[in-house]
PDB file of N, CA and C in Angstrom:
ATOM      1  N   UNK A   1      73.036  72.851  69.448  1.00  0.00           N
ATOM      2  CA  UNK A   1      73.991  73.969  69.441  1.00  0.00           C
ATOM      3  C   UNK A   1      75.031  73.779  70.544  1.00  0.00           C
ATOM      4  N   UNK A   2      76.372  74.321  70.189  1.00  0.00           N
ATOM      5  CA  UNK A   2      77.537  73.810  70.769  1.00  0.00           C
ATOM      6  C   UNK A   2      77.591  74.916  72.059  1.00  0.00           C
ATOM      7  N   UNK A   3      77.135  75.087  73.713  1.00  0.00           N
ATOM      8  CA  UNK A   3      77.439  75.860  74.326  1.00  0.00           C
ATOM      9  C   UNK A   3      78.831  76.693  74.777  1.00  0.00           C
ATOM     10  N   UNK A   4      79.245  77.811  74.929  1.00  0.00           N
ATOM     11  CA  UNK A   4      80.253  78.432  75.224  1.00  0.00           C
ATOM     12  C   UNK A   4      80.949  78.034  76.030  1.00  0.00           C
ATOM     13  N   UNK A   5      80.753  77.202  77.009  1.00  0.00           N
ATOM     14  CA  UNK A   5      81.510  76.404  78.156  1.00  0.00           C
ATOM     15  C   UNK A   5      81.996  75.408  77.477  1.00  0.00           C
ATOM     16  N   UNK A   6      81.392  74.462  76.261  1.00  0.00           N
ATOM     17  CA  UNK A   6      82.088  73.515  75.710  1.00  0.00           C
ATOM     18  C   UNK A   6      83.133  74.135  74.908  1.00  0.00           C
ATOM     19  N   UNK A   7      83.006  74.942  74.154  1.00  0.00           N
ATOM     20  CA  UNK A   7      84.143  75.491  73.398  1.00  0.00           C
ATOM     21  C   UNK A   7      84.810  76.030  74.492  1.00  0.00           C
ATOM     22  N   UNK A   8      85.121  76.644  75.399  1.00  0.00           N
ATOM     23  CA  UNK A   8      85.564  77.293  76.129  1.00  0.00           C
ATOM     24  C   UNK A   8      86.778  75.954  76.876  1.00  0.00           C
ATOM     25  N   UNK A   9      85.500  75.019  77.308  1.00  0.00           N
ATOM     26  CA  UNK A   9      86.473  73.691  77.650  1.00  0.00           C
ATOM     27  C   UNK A   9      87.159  72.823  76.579  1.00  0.00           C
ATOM     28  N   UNK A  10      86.796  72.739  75.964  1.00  0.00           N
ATOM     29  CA  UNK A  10      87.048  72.381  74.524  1.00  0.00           C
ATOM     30  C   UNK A  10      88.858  73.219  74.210  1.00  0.00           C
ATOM     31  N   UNK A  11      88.722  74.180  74.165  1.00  0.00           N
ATOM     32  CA  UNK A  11      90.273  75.136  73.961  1.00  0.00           C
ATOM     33  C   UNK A  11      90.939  75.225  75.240  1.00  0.00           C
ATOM     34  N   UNK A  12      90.764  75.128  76.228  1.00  0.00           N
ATOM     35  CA  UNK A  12      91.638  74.858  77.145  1.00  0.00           C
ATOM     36  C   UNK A  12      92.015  73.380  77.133  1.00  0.00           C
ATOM     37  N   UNK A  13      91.301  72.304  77.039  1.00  0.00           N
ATOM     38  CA  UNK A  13      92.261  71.036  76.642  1.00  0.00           C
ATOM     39  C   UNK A  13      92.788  71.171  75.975  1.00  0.00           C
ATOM     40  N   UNK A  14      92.572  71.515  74.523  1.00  0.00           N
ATOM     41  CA  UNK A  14      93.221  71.639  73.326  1.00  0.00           C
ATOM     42  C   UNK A  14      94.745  72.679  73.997  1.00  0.00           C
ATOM     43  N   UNK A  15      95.129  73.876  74.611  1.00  0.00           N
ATOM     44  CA  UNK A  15      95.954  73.965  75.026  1.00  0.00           C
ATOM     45  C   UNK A  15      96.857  73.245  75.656  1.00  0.00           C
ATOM     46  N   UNK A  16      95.863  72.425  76.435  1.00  0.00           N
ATOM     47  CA  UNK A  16      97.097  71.521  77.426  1.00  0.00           C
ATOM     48  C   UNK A  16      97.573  71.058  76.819  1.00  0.00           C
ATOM     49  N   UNK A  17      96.803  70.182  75.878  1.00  0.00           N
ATOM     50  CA  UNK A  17      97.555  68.997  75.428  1.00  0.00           C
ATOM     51  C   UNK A  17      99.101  69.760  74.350  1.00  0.00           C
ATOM     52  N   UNK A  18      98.533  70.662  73.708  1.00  0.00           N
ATOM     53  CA  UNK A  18      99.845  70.854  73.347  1.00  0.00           C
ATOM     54  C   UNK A  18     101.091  71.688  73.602  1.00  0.00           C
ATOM     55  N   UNK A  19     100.360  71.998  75.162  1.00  0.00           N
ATOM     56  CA  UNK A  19     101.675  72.390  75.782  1.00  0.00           C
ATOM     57  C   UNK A  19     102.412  71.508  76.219  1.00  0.00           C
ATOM     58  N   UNK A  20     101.872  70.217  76.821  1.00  0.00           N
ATOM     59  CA  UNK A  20     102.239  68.758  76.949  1.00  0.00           C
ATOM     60  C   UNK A  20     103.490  68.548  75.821  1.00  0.00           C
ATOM     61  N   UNK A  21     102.554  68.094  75.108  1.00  0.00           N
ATOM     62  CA  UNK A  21     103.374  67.800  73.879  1.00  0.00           C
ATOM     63  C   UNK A  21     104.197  68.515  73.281  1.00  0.00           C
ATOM     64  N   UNK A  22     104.161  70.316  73.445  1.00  0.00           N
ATOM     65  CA  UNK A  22     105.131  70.570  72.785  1.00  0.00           C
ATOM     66  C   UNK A  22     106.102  70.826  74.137  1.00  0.00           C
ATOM     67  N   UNK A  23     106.225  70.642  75.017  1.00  0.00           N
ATOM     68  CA  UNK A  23     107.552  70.163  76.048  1.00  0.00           C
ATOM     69  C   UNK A  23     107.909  68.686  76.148  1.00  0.00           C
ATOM     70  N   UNK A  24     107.181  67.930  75.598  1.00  0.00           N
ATOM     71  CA  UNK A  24     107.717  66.174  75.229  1.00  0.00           C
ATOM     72  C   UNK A  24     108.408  66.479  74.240  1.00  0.00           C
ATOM     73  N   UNK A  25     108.438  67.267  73.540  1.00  0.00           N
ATOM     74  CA  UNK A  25     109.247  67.251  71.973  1.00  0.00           C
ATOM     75  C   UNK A  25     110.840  67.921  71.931  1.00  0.00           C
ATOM     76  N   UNK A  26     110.501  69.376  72.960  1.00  0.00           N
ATOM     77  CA  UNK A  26     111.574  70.019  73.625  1.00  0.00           C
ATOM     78  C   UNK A  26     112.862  69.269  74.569  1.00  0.00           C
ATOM     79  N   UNK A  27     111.582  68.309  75.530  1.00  0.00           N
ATOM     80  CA  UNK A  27     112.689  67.492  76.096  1.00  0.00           C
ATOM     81  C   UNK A  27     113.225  66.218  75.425  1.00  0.00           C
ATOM     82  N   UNK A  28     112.677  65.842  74.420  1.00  0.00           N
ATOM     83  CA  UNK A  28     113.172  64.755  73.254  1.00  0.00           C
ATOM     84  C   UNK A  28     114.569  65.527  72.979  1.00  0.00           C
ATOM     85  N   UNK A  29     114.416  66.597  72.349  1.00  0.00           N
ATOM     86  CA  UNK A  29     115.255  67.665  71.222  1.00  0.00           C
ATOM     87  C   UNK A  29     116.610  67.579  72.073  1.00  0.00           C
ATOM     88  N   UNK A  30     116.351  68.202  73.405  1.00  0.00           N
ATOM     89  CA  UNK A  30     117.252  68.646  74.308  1.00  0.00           C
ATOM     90  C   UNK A  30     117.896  67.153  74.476  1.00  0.00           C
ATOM     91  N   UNK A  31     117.444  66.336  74.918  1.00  0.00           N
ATOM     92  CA  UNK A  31     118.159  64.840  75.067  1.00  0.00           C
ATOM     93  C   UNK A  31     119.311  64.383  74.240  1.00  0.00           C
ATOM     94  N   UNK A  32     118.379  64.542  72.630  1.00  0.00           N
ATOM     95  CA  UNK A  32     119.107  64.311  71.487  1.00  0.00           C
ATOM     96  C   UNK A  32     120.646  64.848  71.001  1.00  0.00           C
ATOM     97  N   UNK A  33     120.455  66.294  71.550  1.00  0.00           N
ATOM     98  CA  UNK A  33     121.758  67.219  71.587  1.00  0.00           C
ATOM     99  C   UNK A  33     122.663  66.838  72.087  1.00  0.00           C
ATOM    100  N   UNK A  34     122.136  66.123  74.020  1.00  0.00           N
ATOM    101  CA  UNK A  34     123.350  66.225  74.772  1.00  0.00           C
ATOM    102  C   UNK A  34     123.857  65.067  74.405  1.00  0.00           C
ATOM    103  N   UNK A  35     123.578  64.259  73.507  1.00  0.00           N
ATOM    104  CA  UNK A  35     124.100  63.253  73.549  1.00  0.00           C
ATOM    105  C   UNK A  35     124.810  63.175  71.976  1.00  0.00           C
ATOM    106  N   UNK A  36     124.416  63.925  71.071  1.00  0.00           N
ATOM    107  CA  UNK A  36     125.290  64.305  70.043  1.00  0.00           C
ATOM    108  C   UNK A  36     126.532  64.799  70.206  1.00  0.00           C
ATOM    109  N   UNK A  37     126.147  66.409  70.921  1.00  0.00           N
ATOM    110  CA  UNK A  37     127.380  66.990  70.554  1.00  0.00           C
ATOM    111  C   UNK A  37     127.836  67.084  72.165  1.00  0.00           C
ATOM    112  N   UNK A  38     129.134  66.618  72.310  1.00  0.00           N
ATOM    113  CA  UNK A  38     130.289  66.775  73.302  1.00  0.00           C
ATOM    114  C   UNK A  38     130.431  67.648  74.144  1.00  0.00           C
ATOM    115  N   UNK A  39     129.661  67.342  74.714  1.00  0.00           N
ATOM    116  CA  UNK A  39     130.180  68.838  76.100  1.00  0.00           C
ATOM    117  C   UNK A  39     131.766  68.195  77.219  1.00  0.00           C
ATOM    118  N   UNK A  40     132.073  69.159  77.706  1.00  0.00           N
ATOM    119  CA  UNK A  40     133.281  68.793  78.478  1.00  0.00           C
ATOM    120  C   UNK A  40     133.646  67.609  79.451  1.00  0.00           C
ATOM    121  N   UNK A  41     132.617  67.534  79.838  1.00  0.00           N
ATOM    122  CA  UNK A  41     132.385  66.390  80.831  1.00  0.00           C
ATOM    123  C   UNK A  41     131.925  65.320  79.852  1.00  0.00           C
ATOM    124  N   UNK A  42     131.576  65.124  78.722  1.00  0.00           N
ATOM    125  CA  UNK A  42     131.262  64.290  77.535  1.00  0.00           C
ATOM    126  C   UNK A  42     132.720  63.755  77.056  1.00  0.00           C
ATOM    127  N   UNK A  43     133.638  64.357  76.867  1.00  0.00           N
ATOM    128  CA  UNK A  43     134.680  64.097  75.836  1.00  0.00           C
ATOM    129  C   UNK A  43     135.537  63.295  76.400  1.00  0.00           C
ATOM    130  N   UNK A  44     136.261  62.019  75.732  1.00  0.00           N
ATOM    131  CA  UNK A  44     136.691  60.946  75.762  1.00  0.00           C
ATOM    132  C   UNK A  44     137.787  61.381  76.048  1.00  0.00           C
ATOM    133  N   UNK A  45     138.634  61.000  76.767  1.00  0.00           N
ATOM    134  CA  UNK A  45     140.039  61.121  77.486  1.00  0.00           C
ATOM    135  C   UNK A  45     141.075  60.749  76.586  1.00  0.00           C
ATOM    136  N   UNK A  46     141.869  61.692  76.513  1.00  0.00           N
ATOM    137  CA  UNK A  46     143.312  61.639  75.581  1.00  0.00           C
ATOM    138  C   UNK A  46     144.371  61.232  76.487  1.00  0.00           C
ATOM    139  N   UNK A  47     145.362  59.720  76.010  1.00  0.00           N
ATOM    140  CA  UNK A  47     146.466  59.529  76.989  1.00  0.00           C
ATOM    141  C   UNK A  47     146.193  59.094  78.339  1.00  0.00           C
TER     142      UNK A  47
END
């Protein structure tokens, strides 16, 4: 039988990891943007 401390530890890794991961994905996302779309200091010089 599976004790309450293992499940207990068991769901708190299981949190980390995808709080981990879901801020690896956020800071992927965010990367992806700044480098798509043009911010001011981005935009190629006219003349």
């Amino acid at each position: 039988m599976i004790s309450r401390r293992a499940v207990l530890a068991a769901s708190v890794a299981l949190g980390a990891v995808t709080t981990v991961l879901g801020r690896a994905a956020l800071a992927k996302e965010e990367r992806i943007l700044q480098i798509t779309s043009p911010r001011e200091n981005h935009q190629p010089r006219v003349g």
